[in-house]
N, C-alpha and C. Protein backbone atom coordinates (compact mmCIF):
# COMPACT_ATOMS: atom_id res chain seq x y z
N UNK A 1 22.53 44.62 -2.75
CA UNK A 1 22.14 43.87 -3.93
C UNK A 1 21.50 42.56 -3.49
N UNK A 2 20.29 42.08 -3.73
CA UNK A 2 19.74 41.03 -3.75
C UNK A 2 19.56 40.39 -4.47
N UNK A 3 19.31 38.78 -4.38
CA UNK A 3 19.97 37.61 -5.49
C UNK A 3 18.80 37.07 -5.62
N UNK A 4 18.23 36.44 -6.89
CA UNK A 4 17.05 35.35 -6.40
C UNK A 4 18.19 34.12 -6.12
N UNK A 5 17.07 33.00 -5.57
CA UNK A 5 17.96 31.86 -5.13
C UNK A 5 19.03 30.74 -6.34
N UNK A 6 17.94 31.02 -7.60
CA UNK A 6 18.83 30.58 -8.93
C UNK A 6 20.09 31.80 -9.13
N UNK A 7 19.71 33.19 -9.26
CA UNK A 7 21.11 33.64 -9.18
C UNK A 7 22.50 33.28 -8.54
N UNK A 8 22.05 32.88 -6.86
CA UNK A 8 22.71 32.59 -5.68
C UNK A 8 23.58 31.68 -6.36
N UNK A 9 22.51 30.71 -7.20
CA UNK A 9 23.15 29.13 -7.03
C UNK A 9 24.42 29.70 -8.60
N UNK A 10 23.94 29.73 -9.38
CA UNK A 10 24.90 30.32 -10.46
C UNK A 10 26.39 30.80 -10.00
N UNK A 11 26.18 31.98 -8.79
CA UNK A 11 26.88 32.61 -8.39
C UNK A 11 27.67 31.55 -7.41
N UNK A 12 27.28 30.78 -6.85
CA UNK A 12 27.48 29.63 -5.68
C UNK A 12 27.61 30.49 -3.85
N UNK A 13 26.71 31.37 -3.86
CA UNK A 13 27.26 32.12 -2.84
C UNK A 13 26.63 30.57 -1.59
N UNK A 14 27.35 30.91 -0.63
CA UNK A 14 27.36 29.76 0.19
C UNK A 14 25.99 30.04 1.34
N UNK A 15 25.52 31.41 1.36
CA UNK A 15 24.18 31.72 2.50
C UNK A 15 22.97 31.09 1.63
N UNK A 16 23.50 31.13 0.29
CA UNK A 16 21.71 30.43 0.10
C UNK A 16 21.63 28.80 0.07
N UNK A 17 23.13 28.36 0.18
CA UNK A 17 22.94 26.53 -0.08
C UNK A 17 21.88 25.91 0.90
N UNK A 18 21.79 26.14 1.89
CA UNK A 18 20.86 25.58 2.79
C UNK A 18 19.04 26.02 2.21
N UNK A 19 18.94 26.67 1.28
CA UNK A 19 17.89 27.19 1.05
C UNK A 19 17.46 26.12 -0.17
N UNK A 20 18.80 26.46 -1.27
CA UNK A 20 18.41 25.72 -2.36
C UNK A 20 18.48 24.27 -1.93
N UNK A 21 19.82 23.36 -0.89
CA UNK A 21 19.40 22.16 -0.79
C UNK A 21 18.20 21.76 -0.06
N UNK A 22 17.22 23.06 1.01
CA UNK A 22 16.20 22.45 0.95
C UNK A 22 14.76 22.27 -0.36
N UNK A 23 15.09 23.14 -0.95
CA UNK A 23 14.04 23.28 -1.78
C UNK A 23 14.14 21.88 -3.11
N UNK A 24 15.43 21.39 -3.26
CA UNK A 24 15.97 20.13 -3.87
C UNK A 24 15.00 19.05 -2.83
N UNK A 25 15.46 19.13 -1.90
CA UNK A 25 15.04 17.85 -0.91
C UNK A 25 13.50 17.80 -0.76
N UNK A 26 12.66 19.71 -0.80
CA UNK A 26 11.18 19.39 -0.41
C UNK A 26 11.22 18.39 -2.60
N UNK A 27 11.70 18.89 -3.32
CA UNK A 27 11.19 18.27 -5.24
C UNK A 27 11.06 16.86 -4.85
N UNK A 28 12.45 16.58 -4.39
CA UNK A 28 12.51 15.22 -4.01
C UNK A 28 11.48 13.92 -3.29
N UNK A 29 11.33 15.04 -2.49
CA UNK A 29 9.60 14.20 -1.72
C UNK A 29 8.44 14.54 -1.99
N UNK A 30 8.62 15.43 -2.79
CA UNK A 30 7.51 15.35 -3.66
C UNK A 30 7.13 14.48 -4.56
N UNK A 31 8.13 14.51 -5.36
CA UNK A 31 8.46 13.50 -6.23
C UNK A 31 7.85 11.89 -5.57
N UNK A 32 8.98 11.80 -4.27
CA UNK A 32 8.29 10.33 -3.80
C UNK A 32 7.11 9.92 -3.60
N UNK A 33 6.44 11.34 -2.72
CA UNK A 33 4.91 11.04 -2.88
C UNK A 33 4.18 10.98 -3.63
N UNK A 34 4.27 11.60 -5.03
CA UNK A 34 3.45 11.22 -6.06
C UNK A 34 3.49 10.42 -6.32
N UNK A 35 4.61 9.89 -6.63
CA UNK A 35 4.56 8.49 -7.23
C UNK A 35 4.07 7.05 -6.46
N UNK A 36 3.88 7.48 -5.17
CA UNK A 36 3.33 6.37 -4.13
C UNK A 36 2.06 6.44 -3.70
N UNK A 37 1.30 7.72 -3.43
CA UNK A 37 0.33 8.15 -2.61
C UNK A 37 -0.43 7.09 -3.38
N UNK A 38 -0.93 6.65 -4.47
CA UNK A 38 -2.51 6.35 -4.68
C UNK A 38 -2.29 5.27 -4.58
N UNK A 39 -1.27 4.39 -4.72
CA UNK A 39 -1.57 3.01 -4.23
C UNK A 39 -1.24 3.02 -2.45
N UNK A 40 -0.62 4.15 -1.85
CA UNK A 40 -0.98 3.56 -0.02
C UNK A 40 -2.13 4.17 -0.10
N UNK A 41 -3.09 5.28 -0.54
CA UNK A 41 -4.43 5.55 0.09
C UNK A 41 -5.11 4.15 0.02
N UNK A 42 -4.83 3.67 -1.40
CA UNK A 42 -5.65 2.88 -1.77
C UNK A 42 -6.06 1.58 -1.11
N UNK A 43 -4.67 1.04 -0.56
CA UNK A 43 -4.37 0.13 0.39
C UNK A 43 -5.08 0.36 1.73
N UNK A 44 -4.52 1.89 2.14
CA UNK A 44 -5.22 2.03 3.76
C UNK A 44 -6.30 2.20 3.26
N UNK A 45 -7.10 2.85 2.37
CA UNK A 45 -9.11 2.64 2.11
C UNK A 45 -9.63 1.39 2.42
N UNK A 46 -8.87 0.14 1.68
CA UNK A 46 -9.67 -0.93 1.76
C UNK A 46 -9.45 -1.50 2.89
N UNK A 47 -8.32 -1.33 3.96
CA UNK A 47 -7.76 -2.56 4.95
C UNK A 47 -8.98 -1.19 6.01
N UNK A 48 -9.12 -0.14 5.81
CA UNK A 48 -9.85 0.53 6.83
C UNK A 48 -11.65 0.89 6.24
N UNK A 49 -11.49 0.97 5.33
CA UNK A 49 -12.71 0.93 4.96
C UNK A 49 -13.61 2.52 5.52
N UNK A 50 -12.83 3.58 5.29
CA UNK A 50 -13.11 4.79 5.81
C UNK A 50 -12.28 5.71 5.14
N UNK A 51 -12.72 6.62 3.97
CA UNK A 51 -11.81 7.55 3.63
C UNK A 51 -11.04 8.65 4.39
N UNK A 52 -11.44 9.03 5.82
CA UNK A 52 -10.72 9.80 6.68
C UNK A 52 -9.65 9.10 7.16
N UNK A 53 -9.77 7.97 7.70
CA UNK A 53 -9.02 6.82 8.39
C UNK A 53 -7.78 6.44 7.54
N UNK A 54 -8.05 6.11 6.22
CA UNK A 54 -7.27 6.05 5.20
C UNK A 54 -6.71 7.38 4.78
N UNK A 55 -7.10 8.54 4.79
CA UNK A 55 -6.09 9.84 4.93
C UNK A 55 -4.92 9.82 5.91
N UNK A 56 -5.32 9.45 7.33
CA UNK A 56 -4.93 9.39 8.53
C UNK A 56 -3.56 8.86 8.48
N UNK A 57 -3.88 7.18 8.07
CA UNK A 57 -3.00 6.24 7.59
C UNK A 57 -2.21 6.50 6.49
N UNK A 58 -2.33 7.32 5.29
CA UNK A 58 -1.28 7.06 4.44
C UNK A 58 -0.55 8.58 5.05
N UNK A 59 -0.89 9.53 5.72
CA UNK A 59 -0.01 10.94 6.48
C UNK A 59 0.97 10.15 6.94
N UNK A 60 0.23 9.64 7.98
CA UNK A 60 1.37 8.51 9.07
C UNK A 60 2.30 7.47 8.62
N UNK A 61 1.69 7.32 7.73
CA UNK A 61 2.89 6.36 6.63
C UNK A 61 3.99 7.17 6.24
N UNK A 62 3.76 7.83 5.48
CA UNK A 62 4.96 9.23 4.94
C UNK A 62 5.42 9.75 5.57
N UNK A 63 4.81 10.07 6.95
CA UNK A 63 5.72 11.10 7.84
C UNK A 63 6.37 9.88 8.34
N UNK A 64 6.26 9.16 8.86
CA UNK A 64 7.11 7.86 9.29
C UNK A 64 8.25 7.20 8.16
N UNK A 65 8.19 7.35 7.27
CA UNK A 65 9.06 7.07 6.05
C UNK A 65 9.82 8.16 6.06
N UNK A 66 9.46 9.26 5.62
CA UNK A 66 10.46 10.63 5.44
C UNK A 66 11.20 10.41 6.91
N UNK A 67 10.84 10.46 8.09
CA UNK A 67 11.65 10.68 9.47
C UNK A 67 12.56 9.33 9.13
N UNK A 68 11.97 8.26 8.69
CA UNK A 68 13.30 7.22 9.38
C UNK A 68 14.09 7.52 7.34
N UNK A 69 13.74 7.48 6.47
CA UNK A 69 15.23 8.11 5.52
C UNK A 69 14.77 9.28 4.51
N UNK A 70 15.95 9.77 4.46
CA UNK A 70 15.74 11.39 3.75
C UNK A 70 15.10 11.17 1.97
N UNK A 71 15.64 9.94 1.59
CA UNK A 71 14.68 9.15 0.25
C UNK A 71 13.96 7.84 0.48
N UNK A 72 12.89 7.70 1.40
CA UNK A 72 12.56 6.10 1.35
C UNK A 72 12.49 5.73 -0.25
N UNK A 73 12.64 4.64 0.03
CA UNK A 73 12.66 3.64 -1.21
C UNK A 73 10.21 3.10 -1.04
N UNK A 74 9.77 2.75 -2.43
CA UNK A 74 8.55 2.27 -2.26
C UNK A 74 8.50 1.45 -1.24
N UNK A 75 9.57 0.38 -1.06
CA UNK A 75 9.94 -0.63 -0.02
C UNK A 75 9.57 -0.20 1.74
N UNK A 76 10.03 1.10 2.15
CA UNK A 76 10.50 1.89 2.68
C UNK A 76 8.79 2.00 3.47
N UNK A 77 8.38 2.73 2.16
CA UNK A 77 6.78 3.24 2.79
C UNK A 77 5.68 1.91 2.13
N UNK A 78 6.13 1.37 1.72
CA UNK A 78 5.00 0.23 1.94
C UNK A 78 5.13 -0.82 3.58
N UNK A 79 6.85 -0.65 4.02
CA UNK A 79 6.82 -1.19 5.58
C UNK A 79 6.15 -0.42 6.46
N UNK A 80 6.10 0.90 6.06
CA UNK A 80 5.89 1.53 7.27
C UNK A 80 4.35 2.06 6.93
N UNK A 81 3.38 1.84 6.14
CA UNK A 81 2.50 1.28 5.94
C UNK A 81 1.69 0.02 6.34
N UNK A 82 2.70 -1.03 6.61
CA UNK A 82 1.96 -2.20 7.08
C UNK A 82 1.97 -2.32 8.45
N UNK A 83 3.06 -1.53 8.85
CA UNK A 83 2.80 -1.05 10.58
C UNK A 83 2.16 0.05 10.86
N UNK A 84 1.17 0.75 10.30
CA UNK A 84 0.19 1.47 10.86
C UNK A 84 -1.33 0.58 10.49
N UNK A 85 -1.17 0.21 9.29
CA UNK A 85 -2.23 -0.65 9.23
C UNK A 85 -2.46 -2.02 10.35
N UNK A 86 -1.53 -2.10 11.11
CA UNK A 86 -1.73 -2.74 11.78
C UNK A 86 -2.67 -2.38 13.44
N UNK A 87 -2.09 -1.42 13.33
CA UNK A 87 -3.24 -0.65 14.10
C UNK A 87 -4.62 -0.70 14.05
N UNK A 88 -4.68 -0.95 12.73
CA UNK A 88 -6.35 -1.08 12.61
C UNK A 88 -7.15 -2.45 12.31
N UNK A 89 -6.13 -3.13 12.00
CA UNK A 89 -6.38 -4.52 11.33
C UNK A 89 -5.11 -5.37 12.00
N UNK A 90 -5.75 -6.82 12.49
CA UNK A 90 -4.72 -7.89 12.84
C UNK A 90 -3.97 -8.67 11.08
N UNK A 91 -2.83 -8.46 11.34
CA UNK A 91 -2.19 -8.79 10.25
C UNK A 91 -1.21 -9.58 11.01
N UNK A 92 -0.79 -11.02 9.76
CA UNK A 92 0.20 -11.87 10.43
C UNK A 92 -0.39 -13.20 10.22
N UNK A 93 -1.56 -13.43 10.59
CA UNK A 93 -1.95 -15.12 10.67
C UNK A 93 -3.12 -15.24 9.45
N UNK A 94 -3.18 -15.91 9.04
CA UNK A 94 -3.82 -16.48 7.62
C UNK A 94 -5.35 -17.61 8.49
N UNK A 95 -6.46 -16.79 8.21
CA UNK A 95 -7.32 -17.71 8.80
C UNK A 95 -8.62 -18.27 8.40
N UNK A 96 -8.60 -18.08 6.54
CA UNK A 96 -8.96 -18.58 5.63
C UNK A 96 -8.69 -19.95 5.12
N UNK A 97 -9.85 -20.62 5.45
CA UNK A 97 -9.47 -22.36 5.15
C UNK A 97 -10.72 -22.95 3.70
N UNK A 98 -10.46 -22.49 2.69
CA UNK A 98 -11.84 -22.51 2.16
C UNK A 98 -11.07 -23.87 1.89
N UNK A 99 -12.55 -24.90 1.18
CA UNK A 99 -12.22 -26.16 0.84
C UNK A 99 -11.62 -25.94 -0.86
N UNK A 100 -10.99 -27.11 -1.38
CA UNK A 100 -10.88 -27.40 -2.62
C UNK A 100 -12.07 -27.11 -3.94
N UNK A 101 -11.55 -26.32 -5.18
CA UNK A 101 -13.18 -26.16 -5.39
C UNK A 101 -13.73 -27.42 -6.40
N UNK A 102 -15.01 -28.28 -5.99
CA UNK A 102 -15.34 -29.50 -6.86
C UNK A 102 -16.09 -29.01 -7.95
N UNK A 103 -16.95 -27.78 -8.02
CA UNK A 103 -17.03 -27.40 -9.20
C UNK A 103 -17.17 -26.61 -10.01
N UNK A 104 -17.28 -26.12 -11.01
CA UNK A 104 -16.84 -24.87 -11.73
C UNK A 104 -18.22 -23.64 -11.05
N UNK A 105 -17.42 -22.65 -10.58
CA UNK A 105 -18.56 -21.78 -10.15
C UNK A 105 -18.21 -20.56 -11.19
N UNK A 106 -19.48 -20.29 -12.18
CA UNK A 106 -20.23 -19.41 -13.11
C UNK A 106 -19.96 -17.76 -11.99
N UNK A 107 -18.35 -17.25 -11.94
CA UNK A 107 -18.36 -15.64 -11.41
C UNK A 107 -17.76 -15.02 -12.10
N UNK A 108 -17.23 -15.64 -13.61
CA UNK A 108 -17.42 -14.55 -15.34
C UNK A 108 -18.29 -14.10 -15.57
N UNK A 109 -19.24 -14.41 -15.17
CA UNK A 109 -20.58 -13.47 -15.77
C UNK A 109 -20.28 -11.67 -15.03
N UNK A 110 -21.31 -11.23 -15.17
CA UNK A 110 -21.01 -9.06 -15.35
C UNK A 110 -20.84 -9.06 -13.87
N UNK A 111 -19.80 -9.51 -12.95
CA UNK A 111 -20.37 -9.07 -11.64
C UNK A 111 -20.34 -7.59 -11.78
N UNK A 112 -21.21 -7.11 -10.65
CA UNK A 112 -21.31 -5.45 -10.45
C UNK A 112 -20.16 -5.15 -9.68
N UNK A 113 -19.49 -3.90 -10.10
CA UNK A 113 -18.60 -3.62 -9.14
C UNK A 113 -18.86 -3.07 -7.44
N UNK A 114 -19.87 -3.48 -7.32
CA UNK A 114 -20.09 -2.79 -5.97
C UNK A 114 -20.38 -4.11 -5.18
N UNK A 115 -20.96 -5.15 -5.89
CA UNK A 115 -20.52 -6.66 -5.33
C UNK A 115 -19.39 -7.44 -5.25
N UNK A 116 -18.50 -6.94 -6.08
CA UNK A 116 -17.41 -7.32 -5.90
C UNK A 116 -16.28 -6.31 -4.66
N UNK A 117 -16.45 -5.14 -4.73
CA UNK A 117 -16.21 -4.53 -3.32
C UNK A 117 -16.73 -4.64 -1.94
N UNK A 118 -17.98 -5.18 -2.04
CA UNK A 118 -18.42 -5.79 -0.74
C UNK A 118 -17.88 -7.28 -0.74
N UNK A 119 -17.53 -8.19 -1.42
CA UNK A 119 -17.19 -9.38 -1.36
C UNK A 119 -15.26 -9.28 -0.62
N UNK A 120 -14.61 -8.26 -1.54
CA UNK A 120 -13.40 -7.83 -0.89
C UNK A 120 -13.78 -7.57 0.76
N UNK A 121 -14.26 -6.30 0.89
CA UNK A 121 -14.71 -5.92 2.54
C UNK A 121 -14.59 -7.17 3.62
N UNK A 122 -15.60 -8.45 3.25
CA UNK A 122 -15.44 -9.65 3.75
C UNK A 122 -14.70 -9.99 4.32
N UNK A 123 -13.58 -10.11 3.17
CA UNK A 123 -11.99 -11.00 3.53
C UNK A 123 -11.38 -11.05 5.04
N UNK A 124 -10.90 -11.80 5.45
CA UNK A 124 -10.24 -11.43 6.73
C UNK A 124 -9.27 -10.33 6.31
N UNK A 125 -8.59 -9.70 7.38
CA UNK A 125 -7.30 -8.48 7.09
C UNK A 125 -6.53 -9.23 6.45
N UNK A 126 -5.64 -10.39 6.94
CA UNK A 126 -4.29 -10.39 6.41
C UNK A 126 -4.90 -10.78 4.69
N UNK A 127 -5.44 -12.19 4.30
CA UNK A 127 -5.81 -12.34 3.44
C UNK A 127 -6.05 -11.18 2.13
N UNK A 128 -6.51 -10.12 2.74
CA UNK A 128 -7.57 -8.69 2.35
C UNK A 128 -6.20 -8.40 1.40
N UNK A 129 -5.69 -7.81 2.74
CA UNK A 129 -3.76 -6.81 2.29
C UNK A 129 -3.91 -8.14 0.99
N UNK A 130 -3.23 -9.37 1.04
CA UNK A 130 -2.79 -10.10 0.07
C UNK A 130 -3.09 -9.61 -0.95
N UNK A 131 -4.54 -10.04 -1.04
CA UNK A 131 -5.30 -9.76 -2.50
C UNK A 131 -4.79 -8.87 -3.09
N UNK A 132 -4.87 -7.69 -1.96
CA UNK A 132 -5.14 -6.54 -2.74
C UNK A 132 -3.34 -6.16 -3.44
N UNK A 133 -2.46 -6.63 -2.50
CA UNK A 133 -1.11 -6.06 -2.87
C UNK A 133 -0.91 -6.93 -4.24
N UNK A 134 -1.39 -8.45 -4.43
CA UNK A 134 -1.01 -9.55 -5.45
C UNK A 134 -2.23 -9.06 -6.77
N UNK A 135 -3.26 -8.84 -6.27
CA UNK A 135 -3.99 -9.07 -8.28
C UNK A 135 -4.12 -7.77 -7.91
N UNK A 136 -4.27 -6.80 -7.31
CA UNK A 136 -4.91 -4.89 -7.50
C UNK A 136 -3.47 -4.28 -8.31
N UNK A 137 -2.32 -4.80 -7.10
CA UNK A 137 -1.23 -3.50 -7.33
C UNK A 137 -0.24 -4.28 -7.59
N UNK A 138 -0.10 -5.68 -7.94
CA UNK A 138 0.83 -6.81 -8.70
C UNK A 138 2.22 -6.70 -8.06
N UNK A 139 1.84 -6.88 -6.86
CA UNK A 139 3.10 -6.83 -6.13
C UNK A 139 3.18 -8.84 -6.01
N UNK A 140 4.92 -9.18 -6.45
CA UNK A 140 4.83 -10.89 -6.33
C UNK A 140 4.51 -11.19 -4.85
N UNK A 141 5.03 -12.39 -5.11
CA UNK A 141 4.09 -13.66 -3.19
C UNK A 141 5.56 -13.21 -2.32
N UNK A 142 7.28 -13.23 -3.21
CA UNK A 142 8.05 -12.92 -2.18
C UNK A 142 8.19 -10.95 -1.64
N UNK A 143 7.69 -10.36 -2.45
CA UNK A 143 7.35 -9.03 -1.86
C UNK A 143 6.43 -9.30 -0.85
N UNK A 144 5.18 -9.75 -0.56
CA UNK A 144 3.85 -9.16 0.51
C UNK A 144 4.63 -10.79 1.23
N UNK A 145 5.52 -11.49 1.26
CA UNK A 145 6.06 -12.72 2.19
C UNK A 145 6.72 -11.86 2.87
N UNK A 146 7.43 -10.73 2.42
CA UNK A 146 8.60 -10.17 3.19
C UNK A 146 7.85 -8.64 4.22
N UNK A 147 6.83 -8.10 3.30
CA UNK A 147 6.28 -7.49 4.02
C UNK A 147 5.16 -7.86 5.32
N UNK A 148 4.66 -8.67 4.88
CA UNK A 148 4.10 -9.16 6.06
C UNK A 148 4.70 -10.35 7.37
N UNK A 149 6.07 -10.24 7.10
CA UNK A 149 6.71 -11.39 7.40
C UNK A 149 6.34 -12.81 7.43
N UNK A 150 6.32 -13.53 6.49
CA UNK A 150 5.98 -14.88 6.72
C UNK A 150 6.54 -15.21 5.50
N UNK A 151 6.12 -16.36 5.40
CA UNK A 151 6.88 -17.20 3.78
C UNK A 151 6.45 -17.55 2.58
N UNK A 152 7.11 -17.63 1.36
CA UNK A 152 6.12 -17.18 0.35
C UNK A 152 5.54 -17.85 0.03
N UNK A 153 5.60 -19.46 0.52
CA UNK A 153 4.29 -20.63 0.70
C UNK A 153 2.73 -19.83 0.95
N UNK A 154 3.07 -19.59 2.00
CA UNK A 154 2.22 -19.09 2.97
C UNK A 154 1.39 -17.63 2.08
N UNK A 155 2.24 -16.57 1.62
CA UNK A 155 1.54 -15.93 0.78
C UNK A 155 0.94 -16.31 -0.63
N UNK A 156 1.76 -17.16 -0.94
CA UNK A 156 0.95 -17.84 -2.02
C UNK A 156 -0.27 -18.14 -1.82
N UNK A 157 -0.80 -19.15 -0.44
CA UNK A 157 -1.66 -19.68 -0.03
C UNK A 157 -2.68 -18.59 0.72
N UNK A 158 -2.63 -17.70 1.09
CA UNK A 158 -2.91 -16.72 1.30
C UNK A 158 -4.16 -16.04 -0.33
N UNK A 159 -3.21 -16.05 -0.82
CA UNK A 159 -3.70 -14.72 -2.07
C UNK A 159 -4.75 -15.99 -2.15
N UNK A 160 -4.07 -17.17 -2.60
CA UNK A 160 -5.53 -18.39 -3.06
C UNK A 160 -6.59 -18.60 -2.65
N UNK A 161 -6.29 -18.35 -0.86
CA UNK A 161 -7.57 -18.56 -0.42
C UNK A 161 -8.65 -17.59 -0.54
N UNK A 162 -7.95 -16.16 -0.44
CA UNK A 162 -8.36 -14.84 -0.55
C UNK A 162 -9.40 -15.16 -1.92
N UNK A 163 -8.79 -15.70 -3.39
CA UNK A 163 -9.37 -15.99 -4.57
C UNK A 163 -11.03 -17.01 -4.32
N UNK A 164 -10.48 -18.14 -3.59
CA UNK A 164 -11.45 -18.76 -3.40
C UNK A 164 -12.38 -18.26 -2.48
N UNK A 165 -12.32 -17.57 -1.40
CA UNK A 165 -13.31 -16.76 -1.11
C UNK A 165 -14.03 -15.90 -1.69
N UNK A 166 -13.39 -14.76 -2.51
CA UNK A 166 -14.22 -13.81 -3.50
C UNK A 166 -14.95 -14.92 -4.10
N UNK A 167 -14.51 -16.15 -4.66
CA UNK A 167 -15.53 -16.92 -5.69
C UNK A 167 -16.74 -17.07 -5.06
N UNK A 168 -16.58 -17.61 -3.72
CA UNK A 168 -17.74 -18.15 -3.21
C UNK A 168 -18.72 -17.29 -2.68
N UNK A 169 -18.09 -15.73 -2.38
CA UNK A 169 -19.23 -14.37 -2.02
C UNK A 169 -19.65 -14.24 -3.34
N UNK A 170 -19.08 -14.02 -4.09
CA UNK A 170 -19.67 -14.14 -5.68
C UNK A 170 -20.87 -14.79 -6.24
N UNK A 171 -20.70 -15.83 -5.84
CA UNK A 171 -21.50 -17.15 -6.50
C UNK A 171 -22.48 -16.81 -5.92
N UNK A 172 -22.73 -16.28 -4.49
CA UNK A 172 -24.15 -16.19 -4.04
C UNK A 172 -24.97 -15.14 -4.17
C-alpha cells in the first residue's frame, strides 16, 4: 500500500517526516525569498551596475544566509549582502564632502529618469548603498549605521551628502 505524503502526514507514519519537514522548510525559503529578492537584486544592480553581476550577488547572498540560519531574518540577508557587495565596491568610509548649499537649485522640474540613474551611478559606493537603502527602500540612518558599521551621525551625513550630490549632477 502506498501513501501520498499528505496521507503519511494524517496517518503520522514516521518514514515520511523527513520528507514532509523538508518540503515545510524548502515553503519556508521560499517564502523568505520572495519576499526579499527584489529589493537585494535591486541593491546588488545599482552598487554593481551589471544585471549578471547582480544575479551573482543576490545567489551568494541567499546561499550565504540560508547556510549560516535555517530562517534568516531580512536583517540576516541584508548583512550578508553587504559582505558580498563588498567585493565589488569599497564600503565603510564616507568620501563625499559637498559644500553647504547657498542657493536654491531648480531639480523639481521633469528630471528624466535616465538622468537621474546616471546621476545615482556617480555616487561614491558607500554614499550610493546609503541613498539607495534611506530614500529607494526606506530603510532608517540606525538600520544602514548598523549595517554598514559606523554611526548614525555618520549615516545621516552620508544619505545628505549622497542628496546634495544628486542635486548638483542634476542641476547640470
Amino acid at each position: 500500500m502506498s501513501l501520498s505524503i499528505a496521507e503519511a502526514k494524517i496517518f503520522g507514519f514516521p518514514e515520511y517526516l523527513p520528507t514532509i519537514l523538508a518540503q515545510s522548510r524548502l515553503k519556508i525559503w521560499r517564502e523568505i525569498y520572495e519576499q526579499n529578492r527584489h529589493r537585494v537584486y535591486s541593491l546588488a544592480f545599482w552598487m554593481t551596475d551589471n544585471e549578471l553581476t547582480a544575479e551573482e550577488v543576490m545567489i551568494q547572498a541567499f546561499s550565504r544566509a540560508f547556510a549560516q540560519s535555517g530562517q534568516p531574518t531580512p536583517d540576516d540577508i541584508d548583512s550578508t549582502l553587504i559582505s558580498e557587495v563588498r567585493q565589488y565596491a569599497p564600503l565603510g568610509t564616507l568620501s563625499l564632502s559637498c559644500a553647504p548649499c547657498d542657493r536654491v537649485v531648480a531639480v523639481r522640474r521633469n528630471t528624466r529618469r535616465v538622468d537621474l540613474e546616471r546621476a545615482v551611478i556617480q555616487l561614491p559606493a558607500t554614499e550610493k548603498l546609503m541613498f539607495l537603502m534611506h530614500d529607494v527602500e526606506s530603510y532608517d540612518h540606525a538600520h544602514i549605521a548598523r549595517l554598514l558599521e559606523m554611526t548614525e551621525d555618520q549615516a545621516r551625513a552620508g544619505v545628505h551628502q549622497a542628496r546634495l550630490r544628486l542635486r548638483e549632477l542634476l542641476a547640470n
